[in-house]
Protein backbone atom coordinates (compact mmCIF):
# COMPACT_ATOMS: atom_id res chain seq x y z
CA UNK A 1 1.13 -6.94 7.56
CA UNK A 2 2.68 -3.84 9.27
CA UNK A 3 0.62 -2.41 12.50
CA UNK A 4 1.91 0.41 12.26
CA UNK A 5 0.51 1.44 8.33
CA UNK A 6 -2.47 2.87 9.54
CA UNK A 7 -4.41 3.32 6.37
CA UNK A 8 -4.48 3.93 2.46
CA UNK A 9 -3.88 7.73 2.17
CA UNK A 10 -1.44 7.33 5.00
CA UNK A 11 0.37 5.04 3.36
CA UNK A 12 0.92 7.16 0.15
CA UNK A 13 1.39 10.20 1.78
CA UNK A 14 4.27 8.26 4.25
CA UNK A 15 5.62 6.80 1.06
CA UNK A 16 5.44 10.11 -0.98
CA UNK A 17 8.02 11.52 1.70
CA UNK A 18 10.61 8.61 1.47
CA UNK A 19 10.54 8.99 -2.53
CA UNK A 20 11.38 13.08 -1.68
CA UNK A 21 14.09 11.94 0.67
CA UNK A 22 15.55 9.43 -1.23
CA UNK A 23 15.51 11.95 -4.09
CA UNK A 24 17.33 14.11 -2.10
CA UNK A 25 20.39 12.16 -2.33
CA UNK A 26 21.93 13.16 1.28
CA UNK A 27 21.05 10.52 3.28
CA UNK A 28 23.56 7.66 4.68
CA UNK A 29 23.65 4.62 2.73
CA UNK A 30 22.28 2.82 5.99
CA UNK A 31 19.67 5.53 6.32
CA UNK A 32 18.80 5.05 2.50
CA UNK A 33 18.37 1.49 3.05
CA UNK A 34 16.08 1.23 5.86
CA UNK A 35 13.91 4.15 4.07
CA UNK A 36 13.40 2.31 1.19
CA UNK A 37 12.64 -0.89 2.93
CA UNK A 38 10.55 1.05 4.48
CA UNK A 39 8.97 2.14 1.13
CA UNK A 40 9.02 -1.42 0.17
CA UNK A 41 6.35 -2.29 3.02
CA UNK A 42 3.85 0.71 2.14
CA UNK A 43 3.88 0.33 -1.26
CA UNK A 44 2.90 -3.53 -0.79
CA UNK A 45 0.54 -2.27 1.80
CA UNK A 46 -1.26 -0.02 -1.22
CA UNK A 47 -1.04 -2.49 -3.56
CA UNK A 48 -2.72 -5.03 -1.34
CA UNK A 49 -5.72 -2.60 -0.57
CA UNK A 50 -5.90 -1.80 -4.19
CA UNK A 51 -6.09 -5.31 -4.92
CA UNK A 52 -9.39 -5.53 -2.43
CA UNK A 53 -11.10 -2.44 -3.74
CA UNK A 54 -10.86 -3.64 -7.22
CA UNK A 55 -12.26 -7.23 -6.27
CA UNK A 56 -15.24 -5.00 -4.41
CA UNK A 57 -15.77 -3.25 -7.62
CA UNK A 58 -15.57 -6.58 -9.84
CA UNK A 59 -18.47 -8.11 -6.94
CA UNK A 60 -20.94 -4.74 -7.50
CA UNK A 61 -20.33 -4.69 -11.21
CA UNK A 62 -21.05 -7.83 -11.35
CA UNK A 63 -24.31 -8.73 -9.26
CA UNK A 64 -25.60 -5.29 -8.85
CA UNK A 65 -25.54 -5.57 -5.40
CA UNK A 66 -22.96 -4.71 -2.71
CA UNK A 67 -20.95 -7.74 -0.99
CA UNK A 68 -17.68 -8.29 1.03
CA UNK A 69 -15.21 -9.27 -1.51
CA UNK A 70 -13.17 -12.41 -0.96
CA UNK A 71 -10.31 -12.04 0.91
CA UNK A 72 -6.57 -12.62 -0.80
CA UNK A 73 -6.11 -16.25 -0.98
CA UNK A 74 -9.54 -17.64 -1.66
CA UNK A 75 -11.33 -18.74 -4.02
C-alpha cells in the first residue's frame, strides 16, 4: 500500500480534490492520467479501511466485546 496515504479523512479529502480537477476539464491528458491513477490508489486505500472497520463492527456486534479484527486475507 501507498506510504504516502497518510490516513482515512486524508485520503477522501486528497481524492475529493482530484474529482474537482478532473471535473474541471483543463488539465493535460498526461496530467489527467496520472491524477486519476492517483485517485485510483486512494480510493482503494478507503475501500480497504472500510473493509476493516466493518469487520471490527461485525467482531463487537457479534461477541459483545471489542477485538482486533482479522486482517484481509485470513480466515
Amino acid at each position: 500500500m501507498d506510504t504516502s496515504i497518510k490516513d482515512f479523512e486524508a485520503a477522501l479529502a486528497e481524492l475529493d480534490a482530484i474529482v474537482k480537477k478532473l471535473e474541471e476539464g483543463d488539465q493535460t491528458l498526461e496530467s489527467s492520467l496520472a491524477l486519476y491513477e492517483r485517485g485510483v490508489q486512494l480510493s482503494r486505500f478507503c475501500h480497504t479501511r472500510l473493509e476493516e472497520a466493518e469487520r471490527r463492527i461485525e467482531v463487537l456486534n457479534d461477541r459483545g466485546e471489542l477485538k482486533p479484527a482479522p486482517k484481509l486475507g485470513d480466515t
